[in-house]
N, C-alpha and C. Protein backbone atom coordinates (compact mmCIF):
# COMPACT_ATOMS: atom_id res chain seq x y z
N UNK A 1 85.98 76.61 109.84
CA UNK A 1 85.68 77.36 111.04
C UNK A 1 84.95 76.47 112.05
N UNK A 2 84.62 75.55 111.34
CA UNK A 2 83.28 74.77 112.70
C UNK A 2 84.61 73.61 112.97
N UNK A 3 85.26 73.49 112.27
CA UNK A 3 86.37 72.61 112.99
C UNK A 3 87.44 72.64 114.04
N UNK A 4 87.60 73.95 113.88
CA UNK A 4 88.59 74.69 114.79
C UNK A 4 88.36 75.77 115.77
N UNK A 5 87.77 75.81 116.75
CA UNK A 5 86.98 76.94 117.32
C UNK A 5 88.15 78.05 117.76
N UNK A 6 87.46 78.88 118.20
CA UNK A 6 88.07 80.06 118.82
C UNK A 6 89.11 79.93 119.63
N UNK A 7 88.47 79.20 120.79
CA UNK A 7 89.23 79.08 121.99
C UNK A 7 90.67 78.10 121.61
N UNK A 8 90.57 77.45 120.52
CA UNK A 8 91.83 76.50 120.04
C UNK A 8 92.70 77.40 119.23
N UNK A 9 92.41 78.36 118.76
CA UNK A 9 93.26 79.12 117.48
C UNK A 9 92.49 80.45 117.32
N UNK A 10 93.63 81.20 117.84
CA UNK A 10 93.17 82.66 118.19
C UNK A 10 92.64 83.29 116.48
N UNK A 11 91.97 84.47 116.40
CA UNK A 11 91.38 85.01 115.70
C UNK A 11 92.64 86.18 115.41
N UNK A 12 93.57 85.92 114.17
CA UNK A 12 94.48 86.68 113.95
C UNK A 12 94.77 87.29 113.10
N UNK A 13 95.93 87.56 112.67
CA UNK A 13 96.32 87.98 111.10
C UNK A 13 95.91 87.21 109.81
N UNK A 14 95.86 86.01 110.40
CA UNK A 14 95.68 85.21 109.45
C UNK A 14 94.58 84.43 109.19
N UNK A 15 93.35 85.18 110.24
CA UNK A 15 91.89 84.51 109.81
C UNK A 15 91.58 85.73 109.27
N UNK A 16 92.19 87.02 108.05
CA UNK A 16 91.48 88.04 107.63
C UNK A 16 91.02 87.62 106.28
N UNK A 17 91.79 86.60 105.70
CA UNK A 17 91.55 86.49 104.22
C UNK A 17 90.12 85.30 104.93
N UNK A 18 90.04 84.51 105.71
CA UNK A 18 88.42 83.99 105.62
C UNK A 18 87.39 84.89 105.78
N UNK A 19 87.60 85.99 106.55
CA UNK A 19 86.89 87.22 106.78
C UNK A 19 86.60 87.38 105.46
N UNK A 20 87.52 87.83 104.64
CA UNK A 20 87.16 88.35 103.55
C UNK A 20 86.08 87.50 102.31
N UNK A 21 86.33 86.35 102.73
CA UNK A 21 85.84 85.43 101.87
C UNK A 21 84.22 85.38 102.57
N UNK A 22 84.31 85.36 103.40
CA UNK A 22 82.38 85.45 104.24
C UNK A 22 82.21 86.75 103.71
N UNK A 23 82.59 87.56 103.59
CA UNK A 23 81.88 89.52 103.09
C UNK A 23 81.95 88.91 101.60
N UNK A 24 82.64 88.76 101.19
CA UNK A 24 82.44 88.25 99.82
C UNK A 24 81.30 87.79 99.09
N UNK A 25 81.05 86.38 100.48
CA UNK A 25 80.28 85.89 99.82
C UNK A 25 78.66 86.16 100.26
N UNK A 26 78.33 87.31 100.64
CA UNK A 26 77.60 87.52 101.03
C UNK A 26 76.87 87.49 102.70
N UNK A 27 77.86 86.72 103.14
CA UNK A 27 77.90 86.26 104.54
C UNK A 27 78.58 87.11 105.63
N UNK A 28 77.80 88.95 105.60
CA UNK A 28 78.29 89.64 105.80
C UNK A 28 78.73 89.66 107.50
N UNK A 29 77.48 89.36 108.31
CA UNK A 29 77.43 89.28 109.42
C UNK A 29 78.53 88.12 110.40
N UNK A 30 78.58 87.05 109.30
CA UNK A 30 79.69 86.73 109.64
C UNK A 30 81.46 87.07 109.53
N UNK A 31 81.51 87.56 108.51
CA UNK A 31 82.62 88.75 108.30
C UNK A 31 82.77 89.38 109.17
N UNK A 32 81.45 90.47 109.81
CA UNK A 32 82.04 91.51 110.47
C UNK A 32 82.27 90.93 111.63
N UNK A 33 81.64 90.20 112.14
CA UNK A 33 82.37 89.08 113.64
C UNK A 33 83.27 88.89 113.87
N UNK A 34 83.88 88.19 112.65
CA UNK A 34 85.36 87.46 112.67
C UNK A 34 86.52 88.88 112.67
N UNK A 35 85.60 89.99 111.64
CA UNK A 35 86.70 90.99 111.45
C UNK A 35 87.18 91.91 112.85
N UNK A 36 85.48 91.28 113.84
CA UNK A 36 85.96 92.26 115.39
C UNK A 36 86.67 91.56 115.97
N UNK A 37 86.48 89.86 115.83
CA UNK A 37 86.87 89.16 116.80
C UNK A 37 88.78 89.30 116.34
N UNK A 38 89.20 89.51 115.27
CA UNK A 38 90.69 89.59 114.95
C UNK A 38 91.05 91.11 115.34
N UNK A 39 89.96 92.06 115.52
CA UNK A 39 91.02 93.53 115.97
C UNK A 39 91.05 93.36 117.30
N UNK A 40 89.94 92.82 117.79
CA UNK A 40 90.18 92.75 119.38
C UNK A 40 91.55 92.37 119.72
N UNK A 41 91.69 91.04 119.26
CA UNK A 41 92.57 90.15 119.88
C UNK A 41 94.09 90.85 119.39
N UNK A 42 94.62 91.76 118.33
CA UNK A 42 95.37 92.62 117.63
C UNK A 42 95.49 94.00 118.86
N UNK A 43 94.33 94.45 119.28
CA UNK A 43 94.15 95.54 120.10
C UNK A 43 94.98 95.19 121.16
N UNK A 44 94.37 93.88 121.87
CA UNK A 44 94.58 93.55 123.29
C UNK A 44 95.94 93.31 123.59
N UNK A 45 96.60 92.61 122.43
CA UNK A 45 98.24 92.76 122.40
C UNK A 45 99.28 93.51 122.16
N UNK A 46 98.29 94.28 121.74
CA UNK A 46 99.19 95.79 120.80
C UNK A 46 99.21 96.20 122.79
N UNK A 47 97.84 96.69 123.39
CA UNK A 47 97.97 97.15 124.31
C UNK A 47 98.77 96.76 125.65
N UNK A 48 99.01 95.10 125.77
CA UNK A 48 99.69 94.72 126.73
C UNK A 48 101.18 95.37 125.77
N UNK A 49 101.33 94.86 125.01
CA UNK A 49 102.86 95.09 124.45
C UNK A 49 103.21 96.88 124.53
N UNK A 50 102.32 98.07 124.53
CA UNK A 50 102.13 99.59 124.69
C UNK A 50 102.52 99.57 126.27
N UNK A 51 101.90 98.72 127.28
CA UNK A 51 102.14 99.14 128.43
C UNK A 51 103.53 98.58 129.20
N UNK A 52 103.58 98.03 128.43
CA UNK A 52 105.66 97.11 128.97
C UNK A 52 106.32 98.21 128.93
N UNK A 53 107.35 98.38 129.59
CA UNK A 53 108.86 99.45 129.64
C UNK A 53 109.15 99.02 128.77
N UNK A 54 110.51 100.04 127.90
CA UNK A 54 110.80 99.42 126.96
C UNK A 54 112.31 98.47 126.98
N UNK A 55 112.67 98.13 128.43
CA UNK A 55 113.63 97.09 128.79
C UNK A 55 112.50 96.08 128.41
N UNK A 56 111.40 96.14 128.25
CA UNK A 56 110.85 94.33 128.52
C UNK A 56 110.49 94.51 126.90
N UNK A 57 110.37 94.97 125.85
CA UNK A 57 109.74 95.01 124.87
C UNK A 57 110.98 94.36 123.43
N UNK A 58 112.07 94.01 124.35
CA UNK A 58 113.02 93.05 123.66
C UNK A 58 112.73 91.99 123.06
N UNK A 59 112.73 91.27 121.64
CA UNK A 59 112.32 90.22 121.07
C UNK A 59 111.00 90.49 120.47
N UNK A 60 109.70 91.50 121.05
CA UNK A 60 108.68 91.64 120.42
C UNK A 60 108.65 92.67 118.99
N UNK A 61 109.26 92.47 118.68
CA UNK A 61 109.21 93.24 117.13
C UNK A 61 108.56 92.70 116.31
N UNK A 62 108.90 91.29 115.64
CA UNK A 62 107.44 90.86 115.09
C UNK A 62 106.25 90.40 115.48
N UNK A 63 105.81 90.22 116.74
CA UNK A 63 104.76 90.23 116.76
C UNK A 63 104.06 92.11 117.16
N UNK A 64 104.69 92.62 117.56
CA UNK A 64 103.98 94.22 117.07
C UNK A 64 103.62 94.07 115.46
N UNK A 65 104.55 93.84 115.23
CA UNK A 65 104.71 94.66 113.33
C UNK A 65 103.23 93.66 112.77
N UNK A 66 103.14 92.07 113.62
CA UNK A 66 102.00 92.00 112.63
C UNK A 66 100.96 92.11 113.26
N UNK A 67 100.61 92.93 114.35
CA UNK A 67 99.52 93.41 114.93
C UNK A 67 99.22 94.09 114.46
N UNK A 68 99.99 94.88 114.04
CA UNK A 68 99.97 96.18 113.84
C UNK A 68 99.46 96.54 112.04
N UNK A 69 100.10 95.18 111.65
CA UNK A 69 99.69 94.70 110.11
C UNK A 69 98.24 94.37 109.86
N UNK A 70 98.10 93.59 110.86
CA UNK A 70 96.47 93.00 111.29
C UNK A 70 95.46 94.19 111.14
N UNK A 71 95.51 95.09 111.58
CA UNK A 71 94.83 96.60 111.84
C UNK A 71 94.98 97.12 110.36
N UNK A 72 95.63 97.20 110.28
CA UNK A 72 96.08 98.26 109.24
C UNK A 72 95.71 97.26 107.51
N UNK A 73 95.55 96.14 107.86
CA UNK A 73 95.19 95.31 106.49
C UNK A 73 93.86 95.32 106.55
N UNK A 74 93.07 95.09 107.91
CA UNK A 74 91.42 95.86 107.87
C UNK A 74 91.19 96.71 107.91
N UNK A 75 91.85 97.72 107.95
CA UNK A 75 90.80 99.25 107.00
C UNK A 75 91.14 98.92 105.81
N UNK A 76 91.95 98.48 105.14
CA UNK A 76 92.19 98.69 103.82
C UNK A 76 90.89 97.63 103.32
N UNK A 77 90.82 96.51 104.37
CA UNK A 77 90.09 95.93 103.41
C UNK A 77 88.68 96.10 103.81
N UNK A 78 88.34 97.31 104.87
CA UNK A 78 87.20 97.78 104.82
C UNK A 78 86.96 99.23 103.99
N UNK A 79 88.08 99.67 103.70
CA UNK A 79 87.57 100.59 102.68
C UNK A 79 87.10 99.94 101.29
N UNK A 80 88.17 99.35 100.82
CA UNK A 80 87.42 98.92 99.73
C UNK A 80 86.41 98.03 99.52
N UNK A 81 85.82 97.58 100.67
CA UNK A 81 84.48 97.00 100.69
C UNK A 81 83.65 97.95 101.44
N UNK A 82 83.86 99.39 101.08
CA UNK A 82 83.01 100.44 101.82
C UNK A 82 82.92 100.20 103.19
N UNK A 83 83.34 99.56 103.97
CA UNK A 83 82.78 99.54 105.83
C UNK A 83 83.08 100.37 106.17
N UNK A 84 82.56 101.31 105.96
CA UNK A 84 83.04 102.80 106.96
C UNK A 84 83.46 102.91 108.28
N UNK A 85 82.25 102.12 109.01
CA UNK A 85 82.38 102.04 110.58
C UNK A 85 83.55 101.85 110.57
N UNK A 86 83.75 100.40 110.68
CA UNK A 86 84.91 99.38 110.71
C UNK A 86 85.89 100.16 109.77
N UNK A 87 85.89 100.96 108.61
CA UNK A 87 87.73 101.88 108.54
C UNK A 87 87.70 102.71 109.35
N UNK A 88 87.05 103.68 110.33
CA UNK A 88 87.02 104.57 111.01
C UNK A 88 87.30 103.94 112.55
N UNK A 89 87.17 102.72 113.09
CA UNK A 89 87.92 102.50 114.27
C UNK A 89 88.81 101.71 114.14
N UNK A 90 89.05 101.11 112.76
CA UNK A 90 90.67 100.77 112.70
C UNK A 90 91.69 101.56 112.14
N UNK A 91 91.09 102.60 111.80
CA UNK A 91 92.04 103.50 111.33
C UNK A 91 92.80 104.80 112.68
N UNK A 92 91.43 104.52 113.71
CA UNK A 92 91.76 105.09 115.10
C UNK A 92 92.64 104.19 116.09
N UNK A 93 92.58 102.94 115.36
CA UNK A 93 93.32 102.24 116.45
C UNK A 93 94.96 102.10 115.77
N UNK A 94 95.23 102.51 114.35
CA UNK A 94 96.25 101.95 113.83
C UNK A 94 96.96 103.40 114.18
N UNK A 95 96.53 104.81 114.49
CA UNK A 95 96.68 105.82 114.65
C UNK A 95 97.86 106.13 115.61
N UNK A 96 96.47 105.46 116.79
CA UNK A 96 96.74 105.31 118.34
C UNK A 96 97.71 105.02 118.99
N UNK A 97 98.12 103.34 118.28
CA UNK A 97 99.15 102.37 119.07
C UNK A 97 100.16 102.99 118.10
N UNK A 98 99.84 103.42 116.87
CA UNK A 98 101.33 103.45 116.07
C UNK A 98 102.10 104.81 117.12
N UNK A 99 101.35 105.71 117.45
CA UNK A 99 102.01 106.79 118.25
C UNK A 99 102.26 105.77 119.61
N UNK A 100 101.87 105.14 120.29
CA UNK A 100 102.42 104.58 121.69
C UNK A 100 103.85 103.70 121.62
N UNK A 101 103.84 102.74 120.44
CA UNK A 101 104.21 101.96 119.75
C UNK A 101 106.21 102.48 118.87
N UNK A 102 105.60 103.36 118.49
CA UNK A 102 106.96 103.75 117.64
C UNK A 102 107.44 104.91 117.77
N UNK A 103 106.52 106.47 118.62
CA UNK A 103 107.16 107.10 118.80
C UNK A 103 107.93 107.42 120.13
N UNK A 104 109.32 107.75 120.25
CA UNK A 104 110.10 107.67 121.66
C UNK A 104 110.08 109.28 122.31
């Protein structure tokens, strides 16, 4: 993490398993950082990609699906590490976009 900052390599799907490994290891506060700093950045694209027509939303299928994965793999992995907070607004956000997102 101190090698690669933020601004070089977005906070994604795939910084959840280091997330997990800081809550793990006791290094909670850093967990829950990383775990906001990856829904944000999941949110913010889900939401540009929610507000496109759906003529422009051609080709984005996987990156929805793993935004959308992103969300939905942190509640799971805040339930079973009890984070209530944190399952209760990703479980509002996986809610949210999945209705903007998939229903026509």
């Amino acid at each position: 993490m101190a090698l690669v900052s933020h601004s070089k390599m977005p906070y994604d799907y795939f910084m959840i398993t280091i997330a997990e490994v800081y809550l793990r290891a006791g290094e909670t506060e850093k967990g829950e950082a990383l775990l906001g700093d990856i829904i944000e950045y999941a949110k913010e694209y889900l939401l540009y990609i929610s507000s496109l027509d759906s003529k422009f939303k051609y080709g984005l299928d996987y990156p929805m699906g793993i935004n959308m994965q992103t969300i939905l793999d942190i509640y799971r992995l805040s339930v079973s590490l009890g984070m209530t907070p944190l399952a209760d607004i990703s479980e509002a956000l996986i809610n949210d976009y999945y209705y903007k997102l998939y229903s026509y």
